[in-house]
Protein backbone atom coordinates (compact mmCIF):
# COMPACT_ATOMS: atom_id res chain seq x y z
CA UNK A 1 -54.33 -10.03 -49.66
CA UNK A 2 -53.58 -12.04 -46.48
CA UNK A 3 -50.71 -11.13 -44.15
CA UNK A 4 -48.44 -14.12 -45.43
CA UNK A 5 -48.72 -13.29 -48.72
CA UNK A 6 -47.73 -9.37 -48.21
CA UNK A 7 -44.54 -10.67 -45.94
CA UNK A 8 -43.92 -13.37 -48.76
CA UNK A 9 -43.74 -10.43 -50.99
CA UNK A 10 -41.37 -8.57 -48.60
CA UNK A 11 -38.82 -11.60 -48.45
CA UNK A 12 -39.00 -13.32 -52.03
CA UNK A 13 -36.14 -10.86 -53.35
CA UNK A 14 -33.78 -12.01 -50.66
CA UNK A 15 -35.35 -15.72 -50.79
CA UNK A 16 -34.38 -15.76 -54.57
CA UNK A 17 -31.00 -13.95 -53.62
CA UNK A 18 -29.91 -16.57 -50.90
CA UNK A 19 -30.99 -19.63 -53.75
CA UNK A 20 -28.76 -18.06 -56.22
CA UNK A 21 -26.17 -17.73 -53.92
CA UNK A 22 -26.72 -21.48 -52.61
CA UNK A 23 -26.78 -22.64 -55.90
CA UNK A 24 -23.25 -21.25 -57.22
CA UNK A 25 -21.63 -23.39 -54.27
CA UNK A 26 -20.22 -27.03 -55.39
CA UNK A 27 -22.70 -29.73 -54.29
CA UNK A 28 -20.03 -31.51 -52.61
CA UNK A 29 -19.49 -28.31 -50.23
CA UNK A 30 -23.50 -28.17 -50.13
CA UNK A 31 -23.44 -31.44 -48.65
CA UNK A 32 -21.05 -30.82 -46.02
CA UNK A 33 -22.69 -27.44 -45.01
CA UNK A 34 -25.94 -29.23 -44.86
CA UNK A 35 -24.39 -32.02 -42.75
CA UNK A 36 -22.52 -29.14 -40.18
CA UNK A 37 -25.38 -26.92 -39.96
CA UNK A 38 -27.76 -30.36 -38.68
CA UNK A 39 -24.95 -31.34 -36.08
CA UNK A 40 -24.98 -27.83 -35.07
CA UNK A 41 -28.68 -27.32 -34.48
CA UNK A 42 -28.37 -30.99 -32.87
CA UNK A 43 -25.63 -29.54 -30.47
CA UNK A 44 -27.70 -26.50 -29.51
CA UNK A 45 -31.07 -28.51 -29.03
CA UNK A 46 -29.25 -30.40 -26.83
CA UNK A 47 -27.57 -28.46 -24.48
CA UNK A 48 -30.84 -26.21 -24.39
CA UNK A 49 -32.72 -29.53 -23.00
CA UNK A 50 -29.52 -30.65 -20.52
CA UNK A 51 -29.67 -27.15 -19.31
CA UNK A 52 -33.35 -27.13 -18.88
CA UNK A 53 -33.27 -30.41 -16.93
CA UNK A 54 -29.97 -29.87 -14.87
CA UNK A 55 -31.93 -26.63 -13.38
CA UNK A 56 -35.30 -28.27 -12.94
CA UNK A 57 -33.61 -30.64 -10.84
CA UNK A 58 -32.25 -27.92 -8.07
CA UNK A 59 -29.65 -27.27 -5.64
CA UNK A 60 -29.85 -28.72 -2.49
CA UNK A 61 -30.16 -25.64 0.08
CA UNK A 62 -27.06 -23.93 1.36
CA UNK A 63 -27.24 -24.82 5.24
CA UNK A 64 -26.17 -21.16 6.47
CA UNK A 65 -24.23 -21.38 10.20
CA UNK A 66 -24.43 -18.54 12.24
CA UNK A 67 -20.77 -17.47 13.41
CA UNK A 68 -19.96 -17.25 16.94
CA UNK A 69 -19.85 -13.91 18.62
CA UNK A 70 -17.27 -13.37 21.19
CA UNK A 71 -18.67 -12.02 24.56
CA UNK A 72 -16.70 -10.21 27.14
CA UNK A 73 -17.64 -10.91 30.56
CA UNK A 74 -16.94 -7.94 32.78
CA UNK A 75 -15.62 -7.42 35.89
CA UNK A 76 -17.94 -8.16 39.04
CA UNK A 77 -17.91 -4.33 40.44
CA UNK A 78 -17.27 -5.66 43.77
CA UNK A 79 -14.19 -7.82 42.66
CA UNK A 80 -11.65 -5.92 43.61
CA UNK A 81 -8.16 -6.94 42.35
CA UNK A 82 -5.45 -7.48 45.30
CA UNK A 83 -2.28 -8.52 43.77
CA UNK A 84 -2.02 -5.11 40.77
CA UNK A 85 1.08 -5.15 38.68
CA UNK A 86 4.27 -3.46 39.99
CA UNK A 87 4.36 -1.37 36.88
CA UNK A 88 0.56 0.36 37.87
CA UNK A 89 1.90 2.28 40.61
CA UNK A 90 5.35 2.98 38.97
CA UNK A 91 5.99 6.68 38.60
CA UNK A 92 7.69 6.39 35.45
CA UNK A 93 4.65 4.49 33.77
CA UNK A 94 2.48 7.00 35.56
CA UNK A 95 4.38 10.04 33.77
CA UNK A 96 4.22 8.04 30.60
CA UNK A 97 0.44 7.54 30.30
CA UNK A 98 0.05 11.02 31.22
CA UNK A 99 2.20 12.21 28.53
CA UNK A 100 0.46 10.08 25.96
CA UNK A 101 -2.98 11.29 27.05
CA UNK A 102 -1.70 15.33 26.33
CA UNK A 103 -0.52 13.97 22.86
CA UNK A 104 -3.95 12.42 22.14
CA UNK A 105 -5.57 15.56 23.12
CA UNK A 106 -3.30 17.61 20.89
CA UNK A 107 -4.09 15.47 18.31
CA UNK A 108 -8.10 15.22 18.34
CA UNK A 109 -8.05 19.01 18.52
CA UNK A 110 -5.41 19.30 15.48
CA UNK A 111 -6.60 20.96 11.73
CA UNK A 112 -5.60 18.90 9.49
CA UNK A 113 -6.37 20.57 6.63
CA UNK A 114 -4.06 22.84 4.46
CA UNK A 115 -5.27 25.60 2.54
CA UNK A 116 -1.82 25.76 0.93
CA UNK A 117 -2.17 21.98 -0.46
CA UNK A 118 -5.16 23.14 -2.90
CA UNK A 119 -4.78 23.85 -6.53
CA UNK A 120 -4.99 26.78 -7.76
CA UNK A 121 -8.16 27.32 -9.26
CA UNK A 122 -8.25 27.82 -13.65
CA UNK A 123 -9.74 29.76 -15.73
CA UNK A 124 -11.38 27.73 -18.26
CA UNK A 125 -12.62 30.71 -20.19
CA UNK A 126 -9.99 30.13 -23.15
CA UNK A 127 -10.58 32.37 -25.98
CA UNK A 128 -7.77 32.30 -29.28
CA UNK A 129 -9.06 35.07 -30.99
CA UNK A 130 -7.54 37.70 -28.78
């Protein structure tokens, strides 16, 4: 026994099933199923080989452009400046940043986290019986 016939004898029973079935519908409706399921096949051959072609054809490459980088030139350390601002000698700007850098200090050695906050840990050992 070859290896079509034993998968022939597998699928006859829902071969003769589907012929039946087939059979019962109106020729008219036959016809028209016939007709859709060709255009349909037609449709999917088609867009299988446009698809197929469209990618053989490729993309032209996408020309990447490195972004500019912003450079900071420093200072010469011999430039030194000889007009300063009125404000960087002004006692009351002077107090200021002083003040500012004790609140940053305060602040970088501050805990920040609350035991208090947490929630309460449960007890998931839930027994009805009791």
């Amino acid at each position: 026994m070859t290896i079509k016939s034993k998968v022939m004898n597998i699928f006859q029973p829902a071969v003769n099933k589907l012929k039946d079935v087939w059979m019962k519908i109106p020729a008219r409706l036959r016809k028209i199923l016939r007709i859709l399921g060709i255009v349909f096949a037609g449709l999917l051959f088609l867009m299988t080989v446009l698809s197929i072609v469209l990618n053989l054809k490729g993309k032209a490459p996408v020309e990447i452009k490195p972004t500019p980088v912003a450079s900071f030139a420093p200072l010469p350390s011999g430039e030194v400046i000889t007009n300063p601002s009125r404000y960087a000698t002004d006692s009351g700007v002077i107090k200021i940043e002083g003040d500012l850098s004790g609140v940053e200090k305060e602040l970088d050695n501050l805990q920040v986290s609350e035991v208090n906050l947490l929630p309460p840990r449960l007890d998931f050992d839930i027994n009805f019986a009791k």
